[in-house]
C-alpha atoms as a PDB file:
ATOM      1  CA  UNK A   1       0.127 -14.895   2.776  1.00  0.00           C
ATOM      2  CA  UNK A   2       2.796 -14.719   5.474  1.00  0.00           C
ATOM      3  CA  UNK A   3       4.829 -17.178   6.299  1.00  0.00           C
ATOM      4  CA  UNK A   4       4.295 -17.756   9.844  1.00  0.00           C
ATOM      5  CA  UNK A   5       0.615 -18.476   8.767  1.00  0.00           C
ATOM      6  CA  UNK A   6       1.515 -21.019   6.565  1.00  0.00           C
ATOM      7  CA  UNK A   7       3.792 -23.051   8.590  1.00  0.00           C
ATOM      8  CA  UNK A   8       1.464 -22.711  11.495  1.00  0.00           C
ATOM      9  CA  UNK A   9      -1.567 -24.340   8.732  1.00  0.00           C
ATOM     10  CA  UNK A  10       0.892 -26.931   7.778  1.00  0.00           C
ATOM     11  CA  UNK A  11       1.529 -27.859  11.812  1.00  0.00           C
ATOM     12  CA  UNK A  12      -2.037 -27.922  12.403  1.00  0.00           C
ATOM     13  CA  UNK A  13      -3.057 -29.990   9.038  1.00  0.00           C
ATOM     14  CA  UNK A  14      -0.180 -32.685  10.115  1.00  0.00           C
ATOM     15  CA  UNK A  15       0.146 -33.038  14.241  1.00  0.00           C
ATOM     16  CA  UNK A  16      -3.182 -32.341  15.167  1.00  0.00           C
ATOM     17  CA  UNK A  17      -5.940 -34.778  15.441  1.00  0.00           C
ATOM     18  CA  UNK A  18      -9.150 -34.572  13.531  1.00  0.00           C
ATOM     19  CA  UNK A  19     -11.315 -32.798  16.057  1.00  0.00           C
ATOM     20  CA  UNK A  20      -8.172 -29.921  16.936  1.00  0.00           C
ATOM     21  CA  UNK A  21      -7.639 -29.580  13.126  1.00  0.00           C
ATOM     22  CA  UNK A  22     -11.251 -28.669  12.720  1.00  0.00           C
ATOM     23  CA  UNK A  23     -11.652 -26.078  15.631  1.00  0.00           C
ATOM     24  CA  UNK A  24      -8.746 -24.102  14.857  1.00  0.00           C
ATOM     25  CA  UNK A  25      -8.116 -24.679  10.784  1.00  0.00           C
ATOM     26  CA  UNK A  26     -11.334 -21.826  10.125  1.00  0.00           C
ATOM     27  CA  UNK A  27     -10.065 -19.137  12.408  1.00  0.00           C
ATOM     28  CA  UNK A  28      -6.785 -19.872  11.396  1.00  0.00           C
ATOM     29  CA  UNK A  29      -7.614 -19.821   7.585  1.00  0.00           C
ATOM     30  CA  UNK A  30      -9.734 -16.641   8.171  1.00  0.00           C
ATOM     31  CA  UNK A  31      -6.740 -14.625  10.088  1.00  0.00           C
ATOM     32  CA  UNK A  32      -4.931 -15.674   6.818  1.00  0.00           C
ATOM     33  CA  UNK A  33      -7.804 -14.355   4.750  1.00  0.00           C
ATOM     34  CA  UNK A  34      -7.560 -10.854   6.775  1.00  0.00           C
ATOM     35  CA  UNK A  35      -3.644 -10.943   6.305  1.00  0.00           C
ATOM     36  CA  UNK A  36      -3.500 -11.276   2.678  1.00  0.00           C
ATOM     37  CA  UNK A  37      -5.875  -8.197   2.218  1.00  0.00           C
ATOM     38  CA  UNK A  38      -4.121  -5.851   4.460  1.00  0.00           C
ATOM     39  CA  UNK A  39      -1.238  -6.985   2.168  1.00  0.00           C
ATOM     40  CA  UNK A  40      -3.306  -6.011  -0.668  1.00  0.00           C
ATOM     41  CA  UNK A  41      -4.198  -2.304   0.570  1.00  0.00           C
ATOM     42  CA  UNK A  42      -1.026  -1.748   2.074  1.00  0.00           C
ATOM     43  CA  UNK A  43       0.415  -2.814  -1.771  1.00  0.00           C
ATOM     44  CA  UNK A  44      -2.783  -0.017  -2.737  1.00  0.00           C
ATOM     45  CA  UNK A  45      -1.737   2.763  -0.961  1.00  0.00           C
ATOM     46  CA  UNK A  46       2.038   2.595  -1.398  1.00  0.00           C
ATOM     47  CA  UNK A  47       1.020   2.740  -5.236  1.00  0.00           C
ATOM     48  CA  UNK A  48      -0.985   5.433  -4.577  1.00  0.00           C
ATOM     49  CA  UNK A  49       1.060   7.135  -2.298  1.00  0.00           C
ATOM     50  CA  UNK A  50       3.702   7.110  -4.776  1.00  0.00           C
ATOM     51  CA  UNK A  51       1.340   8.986  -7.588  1.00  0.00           C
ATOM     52  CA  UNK A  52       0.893  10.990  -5.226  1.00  0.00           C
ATOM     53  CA  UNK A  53       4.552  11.963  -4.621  1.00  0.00           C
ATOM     54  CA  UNK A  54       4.929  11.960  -8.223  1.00  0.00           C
ATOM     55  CA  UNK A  55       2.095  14.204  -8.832  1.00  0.00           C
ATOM     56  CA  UNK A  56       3.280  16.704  -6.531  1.00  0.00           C
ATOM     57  CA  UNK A  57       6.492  16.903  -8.767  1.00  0.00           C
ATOM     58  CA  UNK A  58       4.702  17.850 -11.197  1.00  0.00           C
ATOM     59  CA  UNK A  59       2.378  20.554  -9.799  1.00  0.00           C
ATOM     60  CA  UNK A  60       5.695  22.305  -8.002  1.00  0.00           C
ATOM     61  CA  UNK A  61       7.540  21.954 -11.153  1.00  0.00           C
ATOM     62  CA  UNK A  62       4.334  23.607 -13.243  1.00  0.00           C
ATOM     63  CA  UNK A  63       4.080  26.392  -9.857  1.00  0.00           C
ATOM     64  CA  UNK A  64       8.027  27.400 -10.520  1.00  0.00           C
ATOM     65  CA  UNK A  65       7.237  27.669 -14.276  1.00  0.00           C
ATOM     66  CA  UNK A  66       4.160  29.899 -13.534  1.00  0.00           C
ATOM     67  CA  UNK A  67       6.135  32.330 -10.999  1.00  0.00           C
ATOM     68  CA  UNK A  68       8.738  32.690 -13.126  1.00  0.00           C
ATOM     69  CA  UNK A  69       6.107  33.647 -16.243  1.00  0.00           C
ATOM     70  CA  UNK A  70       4.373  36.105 -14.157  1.00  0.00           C
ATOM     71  CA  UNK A  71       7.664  37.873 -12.794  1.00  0.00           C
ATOM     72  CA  UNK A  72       9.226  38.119 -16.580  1.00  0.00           C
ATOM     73  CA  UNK A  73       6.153  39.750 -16.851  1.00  0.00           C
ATOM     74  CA  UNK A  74       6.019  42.439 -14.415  1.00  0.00           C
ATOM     75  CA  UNK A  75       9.516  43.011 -15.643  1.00  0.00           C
ATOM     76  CA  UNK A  76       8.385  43.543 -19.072  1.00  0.00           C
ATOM     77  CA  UNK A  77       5.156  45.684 -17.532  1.00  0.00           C
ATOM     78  CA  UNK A  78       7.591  47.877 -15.460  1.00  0.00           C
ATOM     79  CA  UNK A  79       9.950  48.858 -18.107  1.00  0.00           C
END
């Protein structure tokens, strides 16, 4: 969780009377819900994102390989 969200929680659980606490502890708790799960995709596609950059290594790498395969061959072919 971030923390902003935290020290705001901690503000709210210590200076704020019973009846304050209550009102604004569930919103509070659920913007800190939605904050740790954007965390958790964000974490999700930067993983992903980064198999993805490797994959595309590999596929140029194997495309280079393949060119140079099919001109040694039309070399061979034309003499």
């Amino acid at each position: 969780m971030s923390e902003p969200l935290e020290t705001l929680a901690e503000i709210i659980d210590t200076k704020l009377p019973g009846h304050h606490r209550a009102v604004l502890m569930k919103p509070l708790e659920e913007a800190m819900l939605a904050t740790s799960r954007r965390k958790q995709i964000m974490d999700l596609l930067h993983e992903a994102l980064g198999q993805l950059r490797l994959d595309l290594k590999y596929i140029m790498f194997d495309l280079e390989a393949t060119r140079r395969e099919r001109d040694e061959y039309k070399q061979k072919l034309e003499k």
